[in-house]
N, C-alpha and C. Protein backbone atom coordinates (compact mmCIF):
# COMPACT_ATOMS: atom_id res chain seq x y z
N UNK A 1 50.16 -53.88 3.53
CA UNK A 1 49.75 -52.83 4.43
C UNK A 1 48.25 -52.59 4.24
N UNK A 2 47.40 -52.49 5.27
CA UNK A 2 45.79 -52.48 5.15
C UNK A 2 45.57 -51.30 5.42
N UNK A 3 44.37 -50.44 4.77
CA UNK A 3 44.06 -49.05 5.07
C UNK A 3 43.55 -48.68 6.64
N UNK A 4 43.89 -47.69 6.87
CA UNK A 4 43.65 -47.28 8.36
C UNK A 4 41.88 -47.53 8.57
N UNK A 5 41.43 -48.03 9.64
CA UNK A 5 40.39 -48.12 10.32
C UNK A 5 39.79 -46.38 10.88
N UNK A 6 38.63 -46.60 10.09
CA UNK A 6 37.81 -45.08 10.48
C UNK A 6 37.37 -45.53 12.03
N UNK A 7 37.76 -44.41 13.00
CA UNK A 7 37.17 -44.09 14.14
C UNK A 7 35.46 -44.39 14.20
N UNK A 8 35.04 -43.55 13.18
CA UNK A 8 33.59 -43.67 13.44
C UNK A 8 32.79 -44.42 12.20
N UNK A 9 31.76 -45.30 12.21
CA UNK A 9 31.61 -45.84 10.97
C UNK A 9 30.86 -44.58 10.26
N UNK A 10 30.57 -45.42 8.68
CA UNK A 10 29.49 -44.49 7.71
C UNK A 10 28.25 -44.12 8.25
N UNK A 11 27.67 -42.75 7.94
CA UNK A 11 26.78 -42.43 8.12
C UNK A 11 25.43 -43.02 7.41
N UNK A 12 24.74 -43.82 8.09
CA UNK A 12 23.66 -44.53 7.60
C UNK A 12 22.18 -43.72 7.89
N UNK A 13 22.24 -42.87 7.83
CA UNK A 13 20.89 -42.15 7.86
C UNK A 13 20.86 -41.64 9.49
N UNK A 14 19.66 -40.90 9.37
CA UNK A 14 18.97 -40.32 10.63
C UNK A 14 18.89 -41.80 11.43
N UNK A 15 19.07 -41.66 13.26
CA UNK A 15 18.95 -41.93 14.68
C UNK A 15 17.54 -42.72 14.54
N UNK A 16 16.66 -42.00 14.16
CA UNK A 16 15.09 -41.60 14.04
C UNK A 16 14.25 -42.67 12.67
N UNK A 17 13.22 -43.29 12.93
CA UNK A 17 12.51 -43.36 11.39
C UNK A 17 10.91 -42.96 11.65
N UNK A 18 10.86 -42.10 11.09
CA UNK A 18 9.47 -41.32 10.36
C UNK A 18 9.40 -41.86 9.45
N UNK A 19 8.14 -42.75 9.47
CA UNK A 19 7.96 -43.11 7.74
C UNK A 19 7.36 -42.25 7.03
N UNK A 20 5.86 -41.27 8.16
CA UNK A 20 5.47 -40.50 7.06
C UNK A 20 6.80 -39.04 6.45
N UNK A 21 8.01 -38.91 7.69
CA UNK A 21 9.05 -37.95 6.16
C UNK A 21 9.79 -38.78 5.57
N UNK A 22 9.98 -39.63 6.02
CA UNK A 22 10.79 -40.82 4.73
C UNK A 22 9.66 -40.62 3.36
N UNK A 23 8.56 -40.85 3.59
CA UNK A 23 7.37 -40.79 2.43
C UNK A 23 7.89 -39.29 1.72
N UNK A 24 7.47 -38.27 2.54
CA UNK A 24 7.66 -37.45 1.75
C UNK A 24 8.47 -36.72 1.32
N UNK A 25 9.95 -37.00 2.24
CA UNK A 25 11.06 -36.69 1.21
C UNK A 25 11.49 -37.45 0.03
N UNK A 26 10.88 -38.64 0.01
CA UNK A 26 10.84 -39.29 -1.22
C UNK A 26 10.38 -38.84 -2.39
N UNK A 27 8.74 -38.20 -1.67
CA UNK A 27 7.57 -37.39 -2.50
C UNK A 27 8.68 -36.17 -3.58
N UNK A 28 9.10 -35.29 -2.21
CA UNK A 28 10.10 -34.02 -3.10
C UNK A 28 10.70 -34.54 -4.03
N UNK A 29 12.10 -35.38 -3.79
CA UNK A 29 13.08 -35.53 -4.42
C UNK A 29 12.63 -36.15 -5.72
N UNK A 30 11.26 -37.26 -5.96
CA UNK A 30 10.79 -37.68 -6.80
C UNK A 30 9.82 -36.02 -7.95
N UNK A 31 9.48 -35.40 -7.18
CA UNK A 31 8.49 -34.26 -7.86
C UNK A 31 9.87 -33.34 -9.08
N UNK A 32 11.32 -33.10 -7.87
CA UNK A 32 11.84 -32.38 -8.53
C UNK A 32 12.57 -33.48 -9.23
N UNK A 33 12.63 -34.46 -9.83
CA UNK A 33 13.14 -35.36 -10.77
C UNK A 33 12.27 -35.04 -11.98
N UNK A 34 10.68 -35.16 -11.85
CA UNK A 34 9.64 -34.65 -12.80
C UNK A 34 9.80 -33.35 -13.46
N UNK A 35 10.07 -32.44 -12.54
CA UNK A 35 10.16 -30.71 -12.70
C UNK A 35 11.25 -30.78 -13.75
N UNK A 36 12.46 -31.51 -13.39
CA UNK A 36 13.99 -31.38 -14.29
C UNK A 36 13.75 -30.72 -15.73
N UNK A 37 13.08 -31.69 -16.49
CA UNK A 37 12.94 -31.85 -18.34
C UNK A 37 12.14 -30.75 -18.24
N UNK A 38 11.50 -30.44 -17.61
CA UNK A 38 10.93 -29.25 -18.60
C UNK A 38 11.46 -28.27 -18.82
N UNK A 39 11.00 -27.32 -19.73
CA UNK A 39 11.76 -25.78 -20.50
C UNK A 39 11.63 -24.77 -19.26
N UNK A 40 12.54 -24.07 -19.69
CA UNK A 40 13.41 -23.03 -18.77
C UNK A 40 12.56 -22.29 -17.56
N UNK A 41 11.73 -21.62 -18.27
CA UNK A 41 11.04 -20.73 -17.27
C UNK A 41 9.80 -21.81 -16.65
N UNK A 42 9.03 -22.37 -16.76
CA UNK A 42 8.59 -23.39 -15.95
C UNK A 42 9.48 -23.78 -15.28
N UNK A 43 10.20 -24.68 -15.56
CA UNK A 43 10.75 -25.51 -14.57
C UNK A 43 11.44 -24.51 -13.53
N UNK A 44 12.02 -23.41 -13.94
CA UNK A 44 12.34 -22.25 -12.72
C UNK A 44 11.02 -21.97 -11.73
N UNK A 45 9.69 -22.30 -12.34
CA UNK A 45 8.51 -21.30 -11.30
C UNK A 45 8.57 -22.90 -10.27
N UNK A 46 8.22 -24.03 -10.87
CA UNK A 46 8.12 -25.05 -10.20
C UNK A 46 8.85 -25.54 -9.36
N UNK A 47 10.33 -25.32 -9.50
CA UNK A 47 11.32 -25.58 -8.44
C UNK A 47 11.21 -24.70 -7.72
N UNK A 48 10.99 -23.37 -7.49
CA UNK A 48 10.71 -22.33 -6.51
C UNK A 48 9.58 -22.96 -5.58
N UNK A 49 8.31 -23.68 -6.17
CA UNK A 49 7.33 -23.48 -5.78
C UNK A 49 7.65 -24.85 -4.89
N UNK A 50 8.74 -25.89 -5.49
CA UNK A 50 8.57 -27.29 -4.87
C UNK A 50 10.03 -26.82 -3.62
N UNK A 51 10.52 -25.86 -3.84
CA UNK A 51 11.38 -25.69 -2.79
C UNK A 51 10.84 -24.91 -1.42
N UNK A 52 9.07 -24.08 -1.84
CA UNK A 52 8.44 -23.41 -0.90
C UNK A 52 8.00 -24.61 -0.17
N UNK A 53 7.56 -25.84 -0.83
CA UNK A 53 6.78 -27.20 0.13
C UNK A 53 7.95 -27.38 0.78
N UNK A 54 9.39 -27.73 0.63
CA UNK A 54 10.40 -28.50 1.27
C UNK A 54 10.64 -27.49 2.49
N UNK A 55 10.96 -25.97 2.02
CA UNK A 55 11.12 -25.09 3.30
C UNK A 55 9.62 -25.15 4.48
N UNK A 56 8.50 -25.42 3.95
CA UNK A 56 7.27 -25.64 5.12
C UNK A 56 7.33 -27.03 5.74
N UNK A 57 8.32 -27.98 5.04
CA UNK A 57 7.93 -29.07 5.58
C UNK A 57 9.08 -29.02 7.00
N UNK A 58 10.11 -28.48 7.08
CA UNK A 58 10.84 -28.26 8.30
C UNK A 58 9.92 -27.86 9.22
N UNK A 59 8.83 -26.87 9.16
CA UNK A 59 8.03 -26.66 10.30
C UNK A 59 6.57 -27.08 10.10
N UNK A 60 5.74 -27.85 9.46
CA UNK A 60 4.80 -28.01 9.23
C UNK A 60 4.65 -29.18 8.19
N UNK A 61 4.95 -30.69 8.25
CA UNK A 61 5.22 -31.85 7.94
C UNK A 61 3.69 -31.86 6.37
N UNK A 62 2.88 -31.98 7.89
CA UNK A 62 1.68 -32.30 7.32
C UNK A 62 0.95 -31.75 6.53
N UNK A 63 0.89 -30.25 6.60
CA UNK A 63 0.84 -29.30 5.47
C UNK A 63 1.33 -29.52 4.14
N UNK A 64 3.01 -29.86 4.31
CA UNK A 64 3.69 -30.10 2.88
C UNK A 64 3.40 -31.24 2.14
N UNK A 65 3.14 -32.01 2.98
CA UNK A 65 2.55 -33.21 2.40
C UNK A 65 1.06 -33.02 1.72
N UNK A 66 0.39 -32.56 1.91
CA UNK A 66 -1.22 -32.08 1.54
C UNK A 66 -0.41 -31.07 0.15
N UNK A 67 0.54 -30.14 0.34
CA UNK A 67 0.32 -28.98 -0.54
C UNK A 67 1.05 -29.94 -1.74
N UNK A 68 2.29 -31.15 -1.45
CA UNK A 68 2.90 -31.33 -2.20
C UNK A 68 1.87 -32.52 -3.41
N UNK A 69 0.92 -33.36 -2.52
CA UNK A 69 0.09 -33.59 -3.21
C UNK A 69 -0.92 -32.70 -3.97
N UNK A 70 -1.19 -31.99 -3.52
CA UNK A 70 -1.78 -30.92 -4.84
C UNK A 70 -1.00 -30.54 -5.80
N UNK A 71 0.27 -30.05 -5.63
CA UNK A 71 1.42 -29.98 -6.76
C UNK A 71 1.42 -30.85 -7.62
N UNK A 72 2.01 -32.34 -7.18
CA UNK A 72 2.00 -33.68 -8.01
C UNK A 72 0.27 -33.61 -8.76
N UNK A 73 -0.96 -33.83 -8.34
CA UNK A 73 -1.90 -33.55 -8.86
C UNK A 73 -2.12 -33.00 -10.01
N UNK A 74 -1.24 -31.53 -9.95
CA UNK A 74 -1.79 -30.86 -11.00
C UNK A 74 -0.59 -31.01 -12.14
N UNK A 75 0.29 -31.11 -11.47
CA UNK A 75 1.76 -31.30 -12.77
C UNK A 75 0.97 -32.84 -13.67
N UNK A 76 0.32 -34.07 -13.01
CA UNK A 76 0.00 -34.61 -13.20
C UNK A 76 -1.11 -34.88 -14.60
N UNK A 77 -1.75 -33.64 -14.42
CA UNK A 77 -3.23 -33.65 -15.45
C UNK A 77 -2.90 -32.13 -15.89
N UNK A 78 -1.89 -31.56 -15.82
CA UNK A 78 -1.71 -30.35 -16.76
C UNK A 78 -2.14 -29.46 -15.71
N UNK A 79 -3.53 -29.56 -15.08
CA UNK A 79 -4.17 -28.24 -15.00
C UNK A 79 -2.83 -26.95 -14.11
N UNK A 80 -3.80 -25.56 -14.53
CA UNK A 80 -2.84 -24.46 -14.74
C UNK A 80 -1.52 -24.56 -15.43
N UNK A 81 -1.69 -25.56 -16.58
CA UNK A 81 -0.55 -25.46 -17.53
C UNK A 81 -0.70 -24.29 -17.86
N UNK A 82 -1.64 -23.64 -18.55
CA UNK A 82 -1.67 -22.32 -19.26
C UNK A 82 -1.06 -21.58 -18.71
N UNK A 83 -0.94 -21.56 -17.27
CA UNK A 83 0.02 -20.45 -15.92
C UNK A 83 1.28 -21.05 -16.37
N UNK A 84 1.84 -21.98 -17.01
CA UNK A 84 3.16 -22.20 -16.96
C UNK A 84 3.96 -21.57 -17.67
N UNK A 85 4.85 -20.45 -17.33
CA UNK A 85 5.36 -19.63 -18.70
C UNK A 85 6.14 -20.71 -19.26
N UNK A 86 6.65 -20.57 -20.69
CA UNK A 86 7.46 -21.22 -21.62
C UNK A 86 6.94 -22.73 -21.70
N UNK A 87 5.73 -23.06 -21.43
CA UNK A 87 4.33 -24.28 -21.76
C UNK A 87 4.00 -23.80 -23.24
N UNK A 88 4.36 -24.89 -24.18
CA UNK A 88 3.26 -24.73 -25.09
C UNK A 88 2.12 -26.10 -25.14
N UNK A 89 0.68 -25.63 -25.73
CA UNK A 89 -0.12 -26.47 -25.21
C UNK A 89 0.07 -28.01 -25.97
């Protein structure tokens, strides 16, 4: 006996390809992979802050992309570590 045949096949992604949001939902999902390991209260301000780029990027692509590269930037070289609560240097 063979399993029943799905009506509709698997969902293979969006109709649509945007490479530049393919890019930068890549960008997010890769930033908050980075954000994960760190200690408690950082990584709480940073996921807030990387979930404020993902909520602007629904209406304003190109913006989030600019702000999310400044994010990656600075997680990158520390700067405003000192702003990071529960950062030690």
């Amino acid at each position: 006996m063979t399993a029943p045949q799905s009506a509709e096949p698997f969902w293979t992604g969006p109709a649509w390809e945007d490479h530049s949001l393919t890019v930068l939902a890549r960008q997010l999902r890769d930033a908050h992979g980075r954000v994960a390991p760190l200690p408690g209260a950082a990584r709480q301000r940073l996921h807030r802050h990387l979930l404020a780029i993902t909520d602007l990027a629904k209406r304003d692509p190109a913006l989030a992309a600019r702000r999310l590269e400044t994010f990656l930037t600075d997680l990158e070289t520390g700067t405003d570590r000192s702003a990071w609560p529960g950062e030690t240097g």
